[in-house]
C-alpha atoms as a PDB file:
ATOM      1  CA  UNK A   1       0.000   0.000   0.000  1.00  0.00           C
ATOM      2  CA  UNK A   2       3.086   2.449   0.808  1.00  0.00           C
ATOM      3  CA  UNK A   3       3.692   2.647  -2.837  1.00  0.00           C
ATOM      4  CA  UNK A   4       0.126   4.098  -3.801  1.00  0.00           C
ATOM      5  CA  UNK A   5      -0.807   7.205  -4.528  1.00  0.00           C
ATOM      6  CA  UNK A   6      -3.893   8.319  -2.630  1.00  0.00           C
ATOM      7  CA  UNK A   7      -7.245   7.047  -2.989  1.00  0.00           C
ATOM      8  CA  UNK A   8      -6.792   7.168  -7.108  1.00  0.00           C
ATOM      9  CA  UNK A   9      -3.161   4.775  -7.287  1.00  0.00           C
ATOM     10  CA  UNK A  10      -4.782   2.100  -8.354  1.00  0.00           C
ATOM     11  CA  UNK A  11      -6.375   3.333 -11.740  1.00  0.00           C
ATOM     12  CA  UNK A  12      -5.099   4.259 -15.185  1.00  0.00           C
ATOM     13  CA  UNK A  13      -3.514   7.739 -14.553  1.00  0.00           C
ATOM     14  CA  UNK A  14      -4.426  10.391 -17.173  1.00  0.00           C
ATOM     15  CA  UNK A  15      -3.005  14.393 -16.652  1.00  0.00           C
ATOM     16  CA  UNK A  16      -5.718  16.431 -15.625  1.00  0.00           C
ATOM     17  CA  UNK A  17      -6.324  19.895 -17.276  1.00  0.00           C
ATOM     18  CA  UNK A  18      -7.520  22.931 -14.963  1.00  0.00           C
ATOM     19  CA  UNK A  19      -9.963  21.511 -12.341  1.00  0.00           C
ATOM     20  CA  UNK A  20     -11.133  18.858 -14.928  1.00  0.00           C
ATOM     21  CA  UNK A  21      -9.885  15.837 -16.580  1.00  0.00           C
ATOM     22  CA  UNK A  22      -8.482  15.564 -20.522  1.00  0.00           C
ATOM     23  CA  UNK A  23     -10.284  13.365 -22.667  1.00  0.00           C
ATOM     24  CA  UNK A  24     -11.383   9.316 -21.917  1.00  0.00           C
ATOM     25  CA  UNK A  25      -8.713   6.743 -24.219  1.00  0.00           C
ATOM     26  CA  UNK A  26     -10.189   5.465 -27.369  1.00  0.00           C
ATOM     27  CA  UNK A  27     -10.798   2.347 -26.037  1.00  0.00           C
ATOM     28  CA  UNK A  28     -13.131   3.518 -23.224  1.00  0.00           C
ATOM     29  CA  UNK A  29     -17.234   3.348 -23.880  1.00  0.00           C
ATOM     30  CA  UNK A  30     -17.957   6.822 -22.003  1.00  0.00           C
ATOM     31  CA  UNK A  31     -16.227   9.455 -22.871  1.00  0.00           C
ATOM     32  CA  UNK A  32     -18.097  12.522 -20.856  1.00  0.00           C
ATOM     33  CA  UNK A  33     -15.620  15.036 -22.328  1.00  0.00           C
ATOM     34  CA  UNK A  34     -17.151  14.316 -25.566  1.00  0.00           C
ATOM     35  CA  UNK A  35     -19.979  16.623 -24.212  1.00  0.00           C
ATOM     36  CA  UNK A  36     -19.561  20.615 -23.888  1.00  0.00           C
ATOM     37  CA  UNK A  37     -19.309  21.420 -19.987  1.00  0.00           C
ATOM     38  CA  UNK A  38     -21.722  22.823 -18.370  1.00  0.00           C
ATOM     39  CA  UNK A  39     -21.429  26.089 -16.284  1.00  0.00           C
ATOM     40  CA  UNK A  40     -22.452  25.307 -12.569  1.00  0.00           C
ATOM     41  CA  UNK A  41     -25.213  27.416 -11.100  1.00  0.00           C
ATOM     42  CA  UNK A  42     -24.103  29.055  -8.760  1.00  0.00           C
ATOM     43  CA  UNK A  43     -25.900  30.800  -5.848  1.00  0.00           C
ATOM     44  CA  UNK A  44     -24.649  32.234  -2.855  1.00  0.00           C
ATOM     45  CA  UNK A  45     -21.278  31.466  -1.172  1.00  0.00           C
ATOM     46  CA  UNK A  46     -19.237  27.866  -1.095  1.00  0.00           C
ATOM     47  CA  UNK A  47     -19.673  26.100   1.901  1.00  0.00           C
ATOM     48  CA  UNK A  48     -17.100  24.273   4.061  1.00  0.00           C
ATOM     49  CA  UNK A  49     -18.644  20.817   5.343  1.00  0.00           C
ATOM     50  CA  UNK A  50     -16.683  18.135   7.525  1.00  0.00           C
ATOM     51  CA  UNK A  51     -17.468  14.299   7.317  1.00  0.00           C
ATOM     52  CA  UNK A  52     -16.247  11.942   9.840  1.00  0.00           C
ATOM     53  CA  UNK A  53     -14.475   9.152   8.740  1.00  0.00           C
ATOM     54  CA  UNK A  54     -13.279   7.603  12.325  1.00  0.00           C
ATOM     55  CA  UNK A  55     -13.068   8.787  15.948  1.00  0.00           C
ATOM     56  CA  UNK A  56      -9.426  10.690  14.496  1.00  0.00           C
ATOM     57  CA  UNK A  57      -9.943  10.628  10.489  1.00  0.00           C
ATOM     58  CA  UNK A  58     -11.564  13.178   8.961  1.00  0.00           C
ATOM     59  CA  UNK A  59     -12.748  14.853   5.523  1.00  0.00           C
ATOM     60  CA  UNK A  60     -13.147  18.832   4.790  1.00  0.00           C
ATOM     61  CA  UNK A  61     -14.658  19.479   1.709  1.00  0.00           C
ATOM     62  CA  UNK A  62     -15.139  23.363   0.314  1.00  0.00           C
ATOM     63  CA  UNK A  63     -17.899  22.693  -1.732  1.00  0.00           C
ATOM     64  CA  UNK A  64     -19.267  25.313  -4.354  1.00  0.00           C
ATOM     65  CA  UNK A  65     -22.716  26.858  -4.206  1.00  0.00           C
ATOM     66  CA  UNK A  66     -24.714  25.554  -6.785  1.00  0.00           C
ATOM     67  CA  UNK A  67     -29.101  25.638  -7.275  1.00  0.00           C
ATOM     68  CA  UNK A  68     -28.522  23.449  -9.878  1.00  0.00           C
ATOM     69  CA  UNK A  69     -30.040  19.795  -7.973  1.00  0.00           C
ATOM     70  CA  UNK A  70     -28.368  17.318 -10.826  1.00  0.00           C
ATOM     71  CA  UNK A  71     -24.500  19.296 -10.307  1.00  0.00           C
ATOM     72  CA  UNK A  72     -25.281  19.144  -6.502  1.00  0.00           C
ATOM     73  CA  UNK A  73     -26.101  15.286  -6.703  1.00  0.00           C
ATOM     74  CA  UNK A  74     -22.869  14.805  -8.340  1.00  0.00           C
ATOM     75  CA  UNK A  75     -20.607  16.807  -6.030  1.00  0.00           C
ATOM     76  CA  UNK A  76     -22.385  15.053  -3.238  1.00  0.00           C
ATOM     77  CA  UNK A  77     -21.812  11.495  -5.172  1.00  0.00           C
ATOM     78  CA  UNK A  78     -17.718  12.394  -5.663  1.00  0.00           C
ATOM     79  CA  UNK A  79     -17.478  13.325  -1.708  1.00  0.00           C
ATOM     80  CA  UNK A  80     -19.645  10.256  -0.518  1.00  0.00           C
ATOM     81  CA  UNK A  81     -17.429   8.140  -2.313  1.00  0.00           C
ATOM     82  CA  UNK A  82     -14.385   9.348  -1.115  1.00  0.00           C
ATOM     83  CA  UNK A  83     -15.041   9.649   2.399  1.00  0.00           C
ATOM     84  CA  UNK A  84     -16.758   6.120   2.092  1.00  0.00           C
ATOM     85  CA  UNK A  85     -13.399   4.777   0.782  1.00  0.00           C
ATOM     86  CA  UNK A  86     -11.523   5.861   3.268  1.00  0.00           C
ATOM     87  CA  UNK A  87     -14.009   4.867   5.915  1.00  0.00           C
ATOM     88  CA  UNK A  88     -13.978   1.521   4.936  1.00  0.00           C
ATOM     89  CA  UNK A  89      -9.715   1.377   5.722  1.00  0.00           C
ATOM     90  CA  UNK A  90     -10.726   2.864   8.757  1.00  0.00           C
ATOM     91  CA  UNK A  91     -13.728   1.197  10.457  1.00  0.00           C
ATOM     92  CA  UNK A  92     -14.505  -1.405   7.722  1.00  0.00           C
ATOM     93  CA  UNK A  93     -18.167   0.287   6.531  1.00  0.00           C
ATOM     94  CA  UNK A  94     -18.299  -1.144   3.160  1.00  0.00           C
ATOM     95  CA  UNK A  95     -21.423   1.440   2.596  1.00  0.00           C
ATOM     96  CA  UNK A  96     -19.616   3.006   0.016  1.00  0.00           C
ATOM     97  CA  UNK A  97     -20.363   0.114  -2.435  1.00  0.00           C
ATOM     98  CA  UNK A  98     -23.613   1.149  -3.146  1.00  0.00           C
ATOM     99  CA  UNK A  99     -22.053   3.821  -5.068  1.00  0.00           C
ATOM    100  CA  UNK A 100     -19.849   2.676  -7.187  1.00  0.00           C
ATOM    101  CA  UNK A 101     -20.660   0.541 -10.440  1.00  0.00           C
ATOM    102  CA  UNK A 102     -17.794  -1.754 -12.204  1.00  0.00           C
ATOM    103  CA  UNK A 103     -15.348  -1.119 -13.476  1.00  0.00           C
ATOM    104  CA  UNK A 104     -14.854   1.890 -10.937  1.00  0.00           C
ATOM    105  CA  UNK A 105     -16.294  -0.641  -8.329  1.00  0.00           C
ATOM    106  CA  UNK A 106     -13.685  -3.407  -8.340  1.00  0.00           C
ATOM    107  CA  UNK A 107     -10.996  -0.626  -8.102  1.00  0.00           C
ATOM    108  CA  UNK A 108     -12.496   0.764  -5.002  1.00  0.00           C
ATOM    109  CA  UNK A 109     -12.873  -2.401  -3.209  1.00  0.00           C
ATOM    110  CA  UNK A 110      -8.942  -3.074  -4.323  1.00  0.00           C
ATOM    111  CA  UNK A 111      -7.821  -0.128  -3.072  1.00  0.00           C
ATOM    112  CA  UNK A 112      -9.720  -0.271   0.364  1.00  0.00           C
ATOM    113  CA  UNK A 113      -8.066  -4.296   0.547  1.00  0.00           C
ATOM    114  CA  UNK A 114      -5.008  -3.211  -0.453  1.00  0.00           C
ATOM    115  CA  UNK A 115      -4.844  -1.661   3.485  1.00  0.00           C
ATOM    116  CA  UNK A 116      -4.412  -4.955   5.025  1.00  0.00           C
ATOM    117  CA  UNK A 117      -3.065  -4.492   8.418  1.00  0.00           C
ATOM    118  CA  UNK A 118      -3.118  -0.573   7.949  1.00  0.00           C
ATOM    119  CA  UNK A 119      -5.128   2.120   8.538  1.00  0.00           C
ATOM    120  CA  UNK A 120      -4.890   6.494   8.631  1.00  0.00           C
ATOM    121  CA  UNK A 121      -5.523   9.128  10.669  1.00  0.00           C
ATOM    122  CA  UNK A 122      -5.585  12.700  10.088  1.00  0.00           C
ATOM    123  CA  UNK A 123      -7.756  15.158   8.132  1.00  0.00           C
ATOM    124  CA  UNK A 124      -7.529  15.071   4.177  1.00  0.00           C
ATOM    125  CA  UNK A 125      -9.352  17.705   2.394  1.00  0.00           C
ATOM    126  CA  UNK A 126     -11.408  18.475  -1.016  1.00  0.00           C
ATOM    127  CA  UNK A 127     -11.020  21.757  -2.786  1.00  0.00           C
ATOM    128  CA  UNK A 128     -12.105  23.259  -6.186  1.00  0.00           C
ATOM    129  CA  UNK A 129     -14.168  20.828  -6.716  1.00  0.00           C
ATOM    130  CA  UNK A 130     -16.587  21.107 -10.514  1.00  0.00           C
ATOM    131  CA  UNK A 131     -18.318  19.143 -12.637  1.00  0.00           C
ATOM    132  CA  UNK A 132     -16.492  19.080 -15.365  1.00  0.00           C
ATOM    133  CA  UNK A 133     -18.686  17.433 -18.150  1.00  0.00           C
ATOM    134  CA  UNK A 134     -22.280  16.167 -18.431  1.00  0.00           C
ATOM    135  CA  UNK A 135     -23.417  13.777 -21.224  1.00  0.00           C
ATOM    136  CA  UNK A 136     -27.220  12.322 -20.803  1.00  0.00           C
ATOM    137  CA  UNK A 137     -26.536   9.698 -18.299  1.00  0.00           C
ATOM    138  CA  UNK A 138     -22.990  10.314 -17.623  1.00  0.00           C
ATOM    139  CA  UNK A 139     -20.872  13.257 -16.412  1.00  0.00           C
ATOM    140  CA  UNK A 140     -17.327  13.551 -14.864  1.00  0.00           C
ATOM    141  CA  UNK A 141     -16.907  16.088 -11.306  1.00  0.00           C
ATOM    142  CA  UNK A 142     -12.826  17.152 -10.735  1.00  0.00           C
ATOM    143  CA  UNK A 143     -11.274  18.125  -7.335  1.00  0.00           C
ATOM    144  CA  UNK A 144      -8.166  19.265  -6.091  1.00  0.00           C
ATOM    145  CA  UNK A 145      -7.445  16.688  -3.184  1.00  0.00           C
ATOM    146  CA  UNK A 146      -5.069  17.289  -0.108  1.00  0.00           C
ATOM    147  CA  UNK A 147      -4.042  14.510   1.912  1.00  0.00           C
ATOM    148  CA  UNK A 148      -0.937  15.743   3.206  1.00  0.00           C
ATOM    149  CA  UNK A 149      -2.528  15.487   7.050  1.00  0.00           C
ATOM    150  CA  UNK A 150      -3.154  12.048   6.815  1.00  0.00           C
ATOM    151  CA  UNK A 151      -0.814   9.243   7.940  1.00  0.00           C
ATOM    152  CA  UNK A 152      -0.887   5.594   7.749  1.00  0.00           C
ATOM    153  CA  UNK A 153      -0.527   3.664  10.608  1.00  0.00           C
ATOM    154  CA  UNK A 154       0.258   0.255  11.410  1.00  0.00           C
ATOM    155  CA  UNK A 155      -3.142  -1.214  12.600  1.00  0.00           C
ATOM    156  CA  UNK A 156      -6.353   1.114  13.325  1.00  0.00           C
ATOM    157  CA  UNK A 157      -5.304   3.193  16.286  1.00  0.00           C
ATOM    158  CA  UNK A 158      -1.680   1.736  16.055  1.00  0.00           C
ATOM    159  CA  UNK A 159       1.651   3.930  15.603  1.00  0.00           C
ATOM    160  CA  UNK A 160       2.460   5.910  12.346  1.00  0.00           C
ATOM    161  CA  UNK A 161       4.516   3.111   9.504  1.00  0.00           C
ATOM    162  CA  UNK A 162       8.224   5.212   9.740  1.00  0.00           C
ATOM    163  CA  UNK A 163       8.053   5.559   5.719  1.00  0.00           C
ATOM    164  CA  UNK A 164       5.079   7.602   4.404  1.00  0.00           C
ATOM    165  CA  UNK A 165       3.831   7.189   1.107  1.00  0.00           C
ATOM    166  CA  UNK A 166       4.094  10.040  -1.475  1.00  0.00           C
ATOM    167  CA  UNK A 167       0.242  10.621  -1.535  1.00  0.00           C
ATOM    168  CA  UNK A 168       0.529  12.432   1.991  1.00  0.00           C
ATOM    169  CA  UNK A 169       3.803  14.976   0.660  1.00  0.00           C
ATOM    170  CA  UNK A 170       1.262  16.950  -2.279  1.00  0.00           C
ATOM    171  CA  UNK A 171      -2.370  17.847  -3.146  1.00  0.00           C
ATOM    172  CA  UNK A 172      -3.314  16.430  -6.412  1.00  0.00           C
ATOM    173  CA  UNK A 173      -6.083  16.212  -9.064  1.00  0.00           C
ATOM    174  CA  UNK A 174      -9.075  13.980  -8.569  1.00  0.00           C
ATOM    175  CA  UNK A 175     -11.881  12.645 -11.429  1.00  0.00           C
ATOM    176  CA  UNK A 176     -14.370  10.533 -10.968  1.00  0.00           C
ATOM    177  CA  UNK A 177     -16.607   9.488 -13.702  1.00  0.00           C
ATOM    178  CA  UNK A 178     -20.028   8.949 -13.097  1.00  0.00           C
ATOM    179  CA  UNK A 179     -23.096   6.739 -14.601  1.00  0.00           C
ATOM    180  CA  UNK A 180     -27.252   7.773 -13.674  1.00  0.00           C
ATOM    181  CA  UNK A 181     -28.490   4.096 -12.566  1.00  0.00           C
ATOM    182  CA  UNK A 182     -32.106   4.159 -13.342  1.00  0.00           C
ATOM    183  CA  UNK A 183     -32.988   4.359  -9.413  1.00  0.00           C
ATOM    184  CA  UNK A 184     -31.442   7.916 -10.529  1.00  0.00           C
ATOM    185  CA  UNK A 185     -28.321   7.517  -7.833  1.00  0.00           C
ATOM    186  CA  UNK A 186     -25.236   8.553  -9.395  1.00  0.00           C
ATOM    187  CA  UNK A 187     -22.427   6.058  -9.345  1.00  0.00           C
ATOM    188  CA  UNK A 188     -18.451   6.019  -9.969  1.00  0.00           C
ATOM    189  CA  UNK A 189     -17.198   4.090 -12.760  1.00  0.00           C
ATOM    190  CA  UNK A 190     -13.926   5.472 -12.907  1.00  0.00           C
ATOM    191  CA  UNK A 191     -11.591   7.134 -11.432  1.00  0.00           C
ATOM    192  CA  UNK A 192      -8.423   9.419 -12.714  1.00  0.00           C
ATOM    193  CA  UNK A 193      -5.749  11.077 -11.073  1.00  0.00           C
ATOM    194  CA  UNK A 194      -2.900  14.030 -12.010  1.00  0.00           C
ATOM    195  CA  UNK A 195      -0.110  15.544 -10.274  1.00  0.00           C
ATOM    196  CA  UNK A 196      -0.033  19.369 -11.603  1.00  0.00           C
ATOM    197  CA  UNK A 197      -2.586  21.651 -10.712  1.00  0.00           C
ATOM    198  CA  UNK A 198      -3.857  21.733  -7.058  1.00  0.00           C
ATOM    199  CA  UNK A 199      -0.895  24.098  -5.334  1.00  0.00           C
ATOM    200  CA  UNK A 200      -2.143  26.269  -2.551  1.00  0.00           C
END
C-alpha cells in the first residue's frame, strides 16, 4: 500500500487539465468530455462541510454553491465516495459500495483491501471541486485533493509506519466518472488522477 498514490493509485492515470480531466482513451465506452461542460449554477457562497471518517480521520470538503439539484447530486456522489473509501480502511463500513458501479467498483474495493493491516488518521481535504462534463446519463466532477494530514498507521489506532507514502507529501487532481443508474443515484465508474494543478 506504501507505494500508492492516494485514494486514485490504483487506476489508469491520465493528466488532468484545470480543475477537470483531458479526454477518456479510445478504447473507453464513455467518454463525458465528448460533451460541452456545463457552467455550474451558482448561488450564494461555497460552503465548508466536515465528514467523519473515524473517531481521528476526517474529511473537509469546500464545496461550491450551486441551485442546480443534478451538479449538486454529483458533487455530493464524488465526496460520498471518497469519504466512504476511506471509511472503509478505517472502520470497515463497506457502505460506500452502493455507489460505485464496475469497473470503478472493483478498483475501489482493491484499493480499500489493499490496506491490510493498515489504517490512517488525520484530516484530508477536497477543494475546487466542478463538474467538469455532463453527457445524458454520464458526467465527470474534478477536485483538487489534499491529503498531506493524513498518515498511515500500522493497525487502526496503532503507531504511524516510519516511511510515508508520497500521496501524503502533495495535493493532487481527482476525477471521478459517473453513470445515472435508473434508481437515478449517481455512481463512480472510474476514477483518474494528475499531479499538476492543485498548489495552494
Amino acid at each position: 500500500m506504501i507505494r500508492m498514490r492516494g485514494l486514485i493509485a490504483p487506476v489508469v492515470a491520465a493528466a488532468l487539465l484545470g480543475a477537470g480531466c483531458a479526454a477518456a482513451g479510445a478504447d473507453r465506452p464513455f467518454t463525458p468530455r465528448q460533451a460541452v461542460a456545463s457552467t455550474p449554477a451558482a448561488a450564494g457562497a461555497p460552503s465548508t462541510e466536515t465528514i467523519l471518517v473515524g473517531p481521528r480521520t476526517k474529511v473537509l470538503v469546500e464545496r461550491p454553491a450551486t441551485t442546480d439539484p443534478r451538479q449538486a447530486a454529483l458533487l455530493r456522489a464524488f465526496t460520498d465516495v471518497y469519504a466512504g473509501m476511506w471509511k472503509a480502511v478505517v472502520t470497515g463500513d463497506d457502505s460506500y459500495l452502493a455507489r460505485v458501479a464496475d469497473p470503478g467498483g472493483r478498483e475501489a474495493v482493491d484499493w480499500v483491501l489493499s490496506f491490510d493491516g493498515l489504517s490512517v488518521r488525520g484530516t484530508a481535504r477536497i477543494y475546487a471541486m466542478n463538474v467538469t462534463a455532463v453527457m445524458g446519463g454520464g458526467a465527470e466532477v474534478g477536485a483538487c485533493v489534499d491529503e498531506t494530514r493524513l498518515r498511515v498507521l500500522k493497525g487502526r489506532g496503532g503507531t504511524a509506519v516510519p516511511t510515508q507514502p508520497a500521496w501524503t507529501r502533495a495535493a493532487y487532481l481527482q476525477a471521478m466518472v459517473l453513470a445515472e443508474g435508473e434508481d437515478g443515484v449517481w455512481r463512480v465508474k472510474d476514477f483518474r488522477h494528475g499531479k499538476e494543478g492543485c498548489a495552494r
